[in-house]
N, C-alpha and C. Protein backbone atom coordinates (compact mmCIF):
# COMPACT_ATOMS: atom_id res chain seq x y z
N UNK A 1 7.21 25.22 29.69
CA UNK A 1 6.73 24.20 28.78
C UNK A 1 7.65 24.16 27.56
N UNK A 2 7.65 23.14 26.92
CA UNK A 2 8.56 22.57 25.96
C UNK A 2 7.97 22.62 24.76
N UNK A 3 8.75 23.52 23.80
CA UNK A 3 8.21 23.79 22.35
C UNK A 3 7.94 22.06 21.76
N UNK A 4 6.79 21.77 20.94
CA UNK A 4 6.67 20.73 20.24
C UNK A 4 6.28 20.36 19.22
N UNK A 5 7.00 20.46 17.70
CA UNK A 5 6.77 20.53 16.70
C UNK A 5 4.90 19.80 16.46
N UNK A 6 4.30 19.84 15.16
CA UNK A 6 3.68 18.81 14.70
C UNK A 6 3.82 17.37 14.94
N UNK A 7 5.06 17.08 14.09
CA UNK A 7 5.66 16.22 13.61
C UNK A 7 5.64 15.62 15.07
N UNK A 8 6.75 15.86 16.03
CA UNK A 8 6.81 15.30 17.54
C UNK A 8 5.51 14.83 18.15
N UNK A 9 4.82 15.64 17.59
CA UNK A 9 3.59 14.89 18.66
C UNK A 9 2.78 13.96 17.88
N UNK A 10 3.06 13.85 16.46
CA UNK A 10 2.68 13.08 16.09
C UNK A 10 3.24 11.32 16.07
N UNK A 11 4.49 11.85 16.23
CA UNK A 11 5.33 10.44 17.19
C UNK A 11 5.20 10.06 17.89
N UNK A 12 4.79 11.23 19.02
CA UNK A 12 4.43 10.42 20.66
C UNK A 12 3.63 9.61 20.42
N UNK A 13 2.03 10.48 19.78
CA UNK A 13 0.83 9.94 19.84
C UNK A 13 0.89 8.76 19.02
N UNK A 14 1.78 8.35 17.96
CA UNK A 14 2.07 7.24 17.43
C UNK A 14 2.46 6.08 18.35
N UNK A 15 3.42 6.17 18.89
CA UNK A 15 3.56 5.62 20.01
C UNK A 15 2.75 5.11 20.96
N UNK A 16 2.13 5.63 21.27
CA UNK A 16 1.08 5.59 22.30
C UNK A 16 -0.01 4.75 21.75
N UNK A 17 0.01 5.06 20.85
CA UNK A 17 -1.36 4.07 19.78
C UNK A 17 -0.82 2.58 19.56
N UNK A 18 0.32 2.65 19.28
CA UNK A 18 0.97 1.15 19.12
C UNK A 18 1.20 0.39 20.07
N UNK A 19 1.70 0.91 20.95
CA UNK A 19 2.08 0.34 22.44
C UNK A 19 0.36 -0.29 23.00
N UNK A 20 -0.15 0.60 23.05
CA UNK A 20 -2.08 0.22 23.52
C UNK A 20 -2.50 -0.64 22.54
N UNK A 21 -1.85 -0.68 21.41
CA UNK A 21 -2.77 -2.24 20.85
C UNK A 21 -1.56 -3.41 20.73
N UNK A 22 -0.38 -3.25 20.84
CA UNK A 22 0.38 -4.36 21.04
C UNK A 22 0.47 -4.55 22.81
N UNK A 23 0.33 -3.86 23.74
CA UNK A 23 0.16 -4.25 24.80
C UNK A 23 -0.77 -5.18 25.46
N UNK A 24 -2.44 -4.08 24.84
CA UNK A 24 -3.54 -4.26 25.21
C UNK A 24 -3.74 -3.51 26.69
N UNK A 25 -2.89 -2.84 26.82
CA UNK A 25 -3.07 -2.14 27.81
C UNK A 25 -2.21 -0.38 27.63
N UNK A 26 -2.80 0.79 28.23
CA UNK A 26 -2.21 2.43 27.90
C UNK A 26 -0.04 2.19 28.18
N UNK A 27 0.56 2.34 27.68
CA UNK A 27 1.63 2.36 27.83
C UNK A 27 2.60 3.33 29.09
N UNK A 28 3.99 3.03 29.55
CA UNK A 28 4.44 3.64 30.63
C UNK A 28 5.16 4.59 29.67
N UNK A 29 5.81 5.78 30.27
CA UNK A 29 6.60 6.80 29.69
C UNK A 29 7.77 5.80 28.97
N UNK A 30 8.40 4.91 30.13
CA UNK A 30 9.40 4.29 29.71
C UNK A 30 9.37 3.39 28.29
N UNK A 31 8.50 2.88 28.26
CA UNK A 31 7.64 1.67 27.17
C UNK A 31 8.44 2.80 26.19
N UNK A 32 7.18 3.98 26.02
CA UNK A 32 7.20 4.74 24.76
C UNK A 32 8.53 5.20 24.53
N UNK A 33 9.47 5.56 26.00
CA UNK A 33 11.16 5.99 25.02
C UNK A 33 11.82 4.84 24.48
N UNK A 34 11.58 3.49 25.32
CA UNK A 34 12.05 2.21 24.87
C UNK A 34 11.81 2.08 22.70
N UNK A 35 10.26 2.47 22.66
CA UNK A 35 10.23 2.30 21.20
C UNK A 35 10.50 3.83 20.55
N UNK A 36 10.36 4.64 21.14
CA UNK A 36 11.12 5.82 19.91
C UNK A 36 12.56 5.97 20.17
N UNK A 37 13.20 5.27 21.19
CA UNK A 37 14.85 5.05 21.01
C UNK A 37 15.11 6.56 21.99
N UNK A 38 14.08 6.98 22.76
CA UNK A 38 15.15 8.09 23.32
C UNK A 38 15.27 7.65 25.24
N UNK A 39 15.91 8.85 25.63
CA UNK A 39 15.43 9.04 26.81
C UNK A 39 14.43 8.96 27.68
N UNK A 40 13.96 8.58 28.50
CA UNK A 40 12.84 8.21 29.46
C UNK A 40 12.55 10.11 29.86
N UNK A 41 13.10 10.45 29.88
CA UNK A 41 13.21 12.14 30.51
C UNK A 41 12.62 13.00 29.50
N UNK A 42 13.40 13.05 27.91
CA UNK A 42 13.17 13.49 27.50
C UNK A 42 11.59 13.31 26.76
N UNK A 43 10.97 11.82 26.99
CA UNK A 43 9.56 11.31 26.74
C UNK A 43 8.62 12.15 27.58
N UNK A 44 9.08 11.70 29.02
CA UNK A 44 8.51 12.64 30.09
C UNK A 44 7.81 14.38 29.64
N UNK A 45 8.88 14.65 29.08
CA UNK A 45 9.06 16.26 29.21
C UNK A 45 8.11 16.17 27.62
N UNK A 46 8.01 15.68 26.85
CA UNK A 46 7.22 15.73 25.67
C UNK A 46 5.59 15.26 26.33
N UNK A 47 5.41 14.14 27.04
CA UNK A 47 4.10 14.02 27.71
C UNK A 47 3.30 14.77 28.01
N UNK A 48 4.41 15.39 29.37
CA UNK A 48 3.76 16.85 30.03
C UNK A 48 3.52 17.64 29.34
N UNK A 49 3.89 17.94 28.20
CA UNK A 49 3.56 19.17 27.03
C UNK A 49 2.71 19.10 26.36
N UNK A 50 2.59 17.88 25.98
CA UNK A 50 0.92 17.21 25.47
C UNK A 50 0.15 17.04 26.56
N UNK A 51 -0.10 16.91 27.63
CA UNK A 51 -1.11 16.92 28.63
C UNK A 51 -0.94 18.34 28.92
N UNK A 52 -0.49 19.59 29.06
CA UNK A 52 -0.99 20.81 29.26
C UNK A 52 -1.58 21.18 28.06
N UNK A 53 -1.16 20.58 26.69
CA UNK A 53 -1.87 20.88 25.77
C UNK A 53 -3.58 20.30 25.20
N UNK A 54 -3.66 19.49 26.61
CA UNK A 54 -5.36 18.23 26.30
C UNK A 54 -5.14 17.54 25.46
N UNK A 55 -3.55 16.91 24.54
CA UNK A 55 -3.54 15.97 23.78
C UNK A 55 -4.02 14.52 24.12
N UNK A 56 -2.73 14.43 25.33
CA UNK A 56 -2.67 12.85 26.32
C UNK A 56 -2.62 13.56 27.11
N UNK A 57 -3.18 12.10 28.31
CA UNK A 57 -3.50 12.66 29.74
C UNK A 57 -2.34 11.80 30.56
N UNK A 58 -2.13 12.00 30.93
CA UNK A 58 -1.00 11.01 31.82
C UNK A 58 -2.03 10.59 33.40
N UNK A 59 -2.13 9.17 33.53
CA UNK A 59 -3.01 8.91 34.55
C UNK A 59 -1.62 7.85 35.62
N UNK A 60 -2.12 8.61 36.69
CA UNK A 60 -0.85 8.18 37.55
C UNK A 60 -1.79 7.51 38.51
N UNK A 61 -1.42 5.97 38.97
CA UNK A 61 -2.04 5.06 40.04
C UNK A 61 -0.90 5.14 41.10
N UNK A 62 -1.09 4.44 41.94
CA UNK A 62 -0.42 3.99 43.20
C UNK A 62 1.20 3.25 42.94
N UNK A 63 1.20 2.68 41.67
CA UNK A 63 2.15 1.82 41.64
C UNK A 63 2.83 2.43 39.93
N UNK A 64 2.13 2.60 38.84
CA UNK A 64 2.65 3.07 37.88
C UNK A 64 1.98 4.30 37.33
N UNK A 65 2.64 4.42 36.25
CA UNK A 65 2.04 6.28 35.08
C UNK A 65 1.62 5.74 33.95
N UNK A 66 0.80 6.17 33.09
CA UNK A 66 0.74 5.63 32.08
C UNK A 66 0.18 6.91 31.16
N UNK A 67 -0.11 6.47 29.68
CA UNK A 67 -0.43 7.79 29.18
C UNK A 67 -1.29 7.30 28.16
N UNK A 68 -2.48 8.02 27.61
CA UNK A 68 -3.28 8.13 27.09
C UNK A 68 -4.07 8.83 26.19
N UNK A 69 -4.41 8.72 24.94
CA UNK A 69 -4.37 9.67 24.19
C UNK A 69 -5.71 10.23 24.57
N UNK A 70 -6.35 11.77 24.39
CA UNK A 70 -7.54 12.29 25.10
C UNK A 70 -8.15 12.66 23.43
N UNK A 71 -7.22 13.61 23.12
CA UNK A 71 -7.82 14.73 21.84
C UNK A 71 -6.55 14.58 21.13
N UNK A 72 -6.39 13.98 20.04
CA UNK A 72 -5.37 13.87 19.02
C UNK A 72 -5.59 15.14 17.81
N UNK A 73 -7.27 15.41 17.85
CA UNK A 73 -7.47 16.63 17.00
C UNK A 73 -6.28 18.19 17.57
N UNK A 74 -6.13 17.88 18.70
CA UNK A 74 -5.79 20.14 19.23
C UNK A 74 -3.97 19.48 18.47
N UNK A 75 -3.39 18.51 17.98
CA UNK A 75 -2.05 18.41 17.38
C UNK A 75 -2.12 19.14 15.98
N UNK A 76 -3.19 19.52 15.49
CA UNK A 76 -3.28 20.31 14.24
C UNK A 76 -3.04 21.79 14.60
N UNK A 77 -2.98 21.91 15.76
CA UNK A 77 -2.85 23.51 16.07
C UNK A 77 -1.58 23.82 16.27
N UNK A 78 -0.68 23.11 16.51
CA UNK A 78 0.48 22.80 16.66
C UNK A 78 1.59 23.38 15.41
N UNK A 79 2.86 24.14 15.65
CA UNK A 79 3.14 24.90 14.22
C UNK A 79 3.60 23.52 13.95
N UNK A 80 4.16 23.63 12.43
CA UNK A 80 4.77 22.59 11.30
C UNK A 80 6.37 22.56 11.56
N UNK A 81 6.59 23.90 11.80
CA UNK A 81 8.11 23.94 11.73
C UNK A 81 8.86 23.58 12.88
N UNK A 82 9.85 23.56 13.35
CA UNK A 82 10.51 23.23 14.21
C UNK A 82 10.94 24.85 15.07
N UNK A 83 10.48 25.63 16.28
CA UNK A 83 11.23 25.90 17.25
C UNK A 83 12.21 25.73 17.87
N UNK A 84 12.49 26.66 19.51
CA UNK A 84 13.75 26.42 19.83
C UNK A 84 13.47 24.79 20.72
N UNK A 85 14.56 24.01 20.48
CA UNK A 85 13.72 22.40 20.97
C UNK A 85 15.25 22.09 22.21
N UNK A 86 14.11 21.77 23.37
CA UNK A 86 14.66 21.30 24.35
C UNK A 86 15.76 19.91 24.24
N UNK A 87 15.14 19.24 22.82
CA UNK A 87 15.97 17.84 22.57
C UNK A 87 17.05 17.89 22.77
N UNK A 88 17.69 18.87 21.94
CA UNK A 88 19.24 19.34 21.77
C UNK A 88 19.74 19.15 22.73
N UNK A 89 19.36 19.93 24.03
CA UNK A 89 19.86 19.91 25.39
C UNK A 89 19.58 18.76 25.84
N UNK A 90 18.77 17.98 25.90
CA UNK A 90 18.85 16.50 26.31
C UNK A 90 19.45 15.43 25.85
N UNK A 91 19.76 15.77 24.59
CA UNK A 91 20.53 14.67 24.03
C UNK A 91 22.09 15.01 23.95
N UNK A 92 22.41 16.40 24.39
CA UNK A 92 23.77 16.81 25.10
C UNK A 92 23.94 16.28 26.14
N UNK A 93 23.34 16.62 27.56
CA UNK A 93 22.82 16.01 28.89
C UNK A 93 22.98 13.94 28.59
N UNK A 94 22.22 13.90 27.88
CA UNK A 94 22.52 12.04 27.63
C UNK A 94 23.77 11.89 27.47
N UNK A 95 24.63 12.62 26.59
CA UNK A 95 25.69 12.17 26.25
C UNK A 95 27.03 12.79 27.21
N UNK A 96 26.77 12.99 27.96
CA UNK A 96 27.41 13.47 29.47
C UNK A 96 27.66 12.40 30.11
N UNK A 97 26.00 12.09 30.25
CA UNK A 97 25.88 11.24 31.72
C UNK A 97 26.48 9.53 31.13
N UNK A 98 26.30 9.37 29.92
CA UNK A 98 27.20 8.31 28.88
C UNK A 98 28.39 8.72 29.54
N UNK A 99 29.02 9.87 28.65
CA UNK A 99 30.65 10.10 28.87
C UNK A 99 30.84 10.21 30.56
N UNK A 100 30.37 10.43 31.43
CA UNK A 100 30.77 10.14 32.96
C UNK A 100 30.39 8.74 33.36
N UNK A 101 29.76 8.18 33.02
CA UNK A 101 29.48 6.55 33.74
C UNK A 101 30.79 5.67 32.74
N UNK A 102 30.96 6.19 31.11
CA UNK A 102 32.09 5.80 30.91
C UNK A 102 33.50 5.96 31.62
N UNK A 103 33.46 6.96 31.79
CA UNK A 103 34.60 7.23 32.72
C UNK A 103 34.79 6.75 34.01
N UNK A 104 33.81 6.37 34.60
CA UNK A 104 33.37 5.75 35.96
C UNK A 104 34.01 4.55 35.73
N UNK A 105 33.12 3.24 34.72
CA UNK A 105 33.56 2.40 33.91
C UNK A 105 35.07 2.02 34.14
N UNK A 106 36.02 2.80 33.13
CA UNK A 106 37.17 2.97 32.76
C UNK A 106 38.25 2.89 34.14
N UNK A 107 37.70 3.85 35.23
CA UNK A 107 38.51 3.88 36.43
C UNK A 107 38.65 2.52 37.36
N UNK A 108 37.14 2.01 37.07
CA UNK A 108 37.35 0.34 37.90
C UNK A 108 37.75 -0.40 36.90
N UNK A 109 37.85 -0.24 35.81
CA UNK A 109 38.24 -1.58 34.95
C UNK A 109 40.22 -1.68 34.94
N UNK A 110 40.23 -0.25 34.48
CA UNK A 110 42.05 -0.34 34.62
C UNK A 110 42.61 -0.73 35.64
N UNK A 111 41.87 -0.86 37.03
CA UNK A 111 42.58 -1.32 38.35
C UNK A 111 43.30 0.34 38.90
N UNK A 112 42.96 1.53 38.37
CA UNK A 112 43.84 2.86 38.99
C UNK A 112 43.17 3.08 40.22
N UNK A 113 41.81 2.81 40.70
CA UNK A 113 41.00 3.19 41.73
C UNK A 113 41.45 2.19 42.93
N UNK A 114 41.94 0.60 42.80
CA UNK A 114 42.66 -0.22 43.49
C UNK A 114 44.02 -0.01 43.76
N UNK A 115 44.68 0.84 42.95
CA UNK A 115 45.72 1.46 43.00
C UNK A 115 46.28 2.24 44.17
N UNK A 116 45.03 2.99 43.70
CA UNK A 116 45.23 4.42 44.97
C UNK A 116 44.64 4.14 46.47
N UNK A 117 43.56 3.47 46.30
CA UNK A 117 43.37 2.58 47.64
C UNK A 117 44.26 2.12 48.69
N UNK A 118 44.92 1.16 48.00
CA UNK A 118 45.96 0.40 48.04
C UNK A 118 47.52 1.56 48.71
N UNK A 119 47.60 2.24 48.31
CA UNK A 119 48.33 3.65 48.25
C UNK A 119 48.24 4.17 49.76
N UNK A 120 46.66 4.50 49.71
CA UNK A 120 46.25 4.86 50.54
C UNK A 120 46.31 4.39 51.88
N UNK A 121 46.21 3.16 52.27
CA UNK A 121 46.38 2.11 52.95
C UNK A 121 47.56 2.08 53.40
N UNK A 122 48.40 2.05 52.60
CA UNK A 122 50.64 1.77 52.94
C UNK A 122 50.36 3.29 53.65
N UNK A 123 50.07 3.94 53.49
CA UNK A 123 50.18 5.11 53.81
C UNK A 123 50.10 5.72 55.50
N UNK A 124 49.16 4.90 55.46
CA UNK A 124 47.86 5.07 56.57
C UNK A 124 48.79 4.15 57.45
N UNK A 125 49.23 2.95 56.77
CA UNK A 125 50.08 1.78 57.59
C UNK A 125 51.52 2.09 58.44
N UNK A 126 51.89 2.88 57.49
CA UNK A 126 53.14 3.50 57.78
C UNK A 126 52.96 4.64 58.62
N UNK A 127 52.05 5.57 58.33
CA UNK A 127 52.11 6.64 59.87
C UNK A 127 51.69 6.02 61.00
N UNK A 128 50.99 4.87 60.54
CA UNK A 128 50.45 4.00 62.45
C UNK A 128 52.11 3.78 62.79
N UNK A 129 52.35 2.84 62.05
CA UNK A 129 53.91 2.38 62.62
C UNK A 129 54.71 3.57 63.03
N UNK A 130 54.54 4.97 62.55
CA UNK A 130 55.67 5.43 62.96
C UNK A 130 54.99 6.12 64.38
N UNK A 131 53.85 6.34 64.53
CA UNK A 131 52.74 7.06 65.61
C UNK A 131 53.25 5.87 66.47
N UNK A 132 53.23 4.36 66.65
CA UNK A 132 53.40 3.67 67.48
C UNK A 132 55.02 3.64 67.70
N UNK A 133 55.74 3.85 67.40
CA UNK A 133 57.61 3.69 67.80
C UNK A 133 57.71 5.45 68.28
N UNK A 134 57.07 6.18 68.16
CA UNK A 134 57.44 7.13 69.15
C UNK A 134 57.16 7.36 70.33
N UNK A 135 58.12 8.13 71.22
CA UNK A 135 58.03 7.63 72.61
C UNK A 135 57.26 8.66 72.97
N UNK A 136 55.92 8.18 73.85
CA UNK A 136 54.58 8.93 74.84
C UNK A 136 55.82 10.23 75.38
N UNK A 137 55.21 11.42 75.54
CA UNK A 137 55.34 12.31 76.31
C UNK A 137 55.60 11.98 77.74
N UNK A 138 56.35 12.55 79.00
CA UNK A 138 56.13 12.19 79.86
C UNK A 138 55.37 13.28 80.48
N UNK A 139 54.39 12.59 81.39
CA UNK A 139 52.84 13.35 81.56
C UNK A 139 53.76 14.42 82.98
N UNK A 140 54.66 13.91 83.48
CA UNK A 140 55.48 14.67 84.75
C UNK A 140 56.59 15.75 84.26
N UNK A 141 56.78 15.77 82.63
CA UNK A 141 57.30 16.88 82.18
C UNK A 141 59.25 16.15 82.32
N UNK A 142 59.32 15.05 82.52
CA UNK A 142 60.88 14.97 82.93
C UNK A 142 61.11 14.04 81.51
N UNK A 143 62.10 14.15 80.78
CA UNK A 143 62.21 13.62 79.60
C UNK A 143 63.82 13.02 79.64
């Protein structure tokens, strides 16, 4: 389980309160990272920590998740200060999977991945041609 300040859960549960009256309906994990600006994952992993804690309950149907506040009182039990916080590592992890899809990005846009293809191909073209101009073995051993 994931250390969670005061303060944090008093965001989620903020969240969660706003989303249910500007919706009119309990909000998705996604909704709530959409308005606190983070990760869908790292929302996730704050949820679950408040639902082992009886804050919000997370009620899962057939088709979506949604979350719900139960007991907003047990967030007073919660320390003030900040612990060791999983964020850090997720918002390292985010900025990975950024810097590799950039890089992904970058390889089809410069044309280097059509490049080597392309490469690949002459390549492939040229050992057929030379596999086809050499002369078959003779299967009777007389050359």
């Amino acid at each position: 389980m994931i250390s969670l300040t005061r303060n944090e859960a008093h965001l989620v549960v903020a969240a969660i309160r706003v989303l249910d009256h500007r919706e009119e309906r309990p909000p998705s994990p996604l909704e709530i990272a959409d308005l606190l600006g983070r990760s869908e994952s790292a929302v996730r992993l704050q949820l679950n920590a408040l639902a082992e804690l009886g804050i919000v309950v997370m009620v899962e149907s057939a088709y979506k998740t949604h979350a719900e506040v139960k007991n907003h009182l047990l967030m007073e039990d919660l320390d003030q200060e900040e612990g060791p916080q999983i964020s850090d590592d997720l918002a390292a992890f985010d900025r990975e999977k950024e810097e590799e899809a950039e890089r992904m990005a970058n390889l089809f846009a410069s044309g280097e991945h059509e490049k080597n293809r392309q490469e690949r191909h002459d390549r492939m073209d040229q050992e057929l041609e030379d596999f086809k101009k050499r002369k078959p073995p003779n299967p009777f051993g007389e050359d």
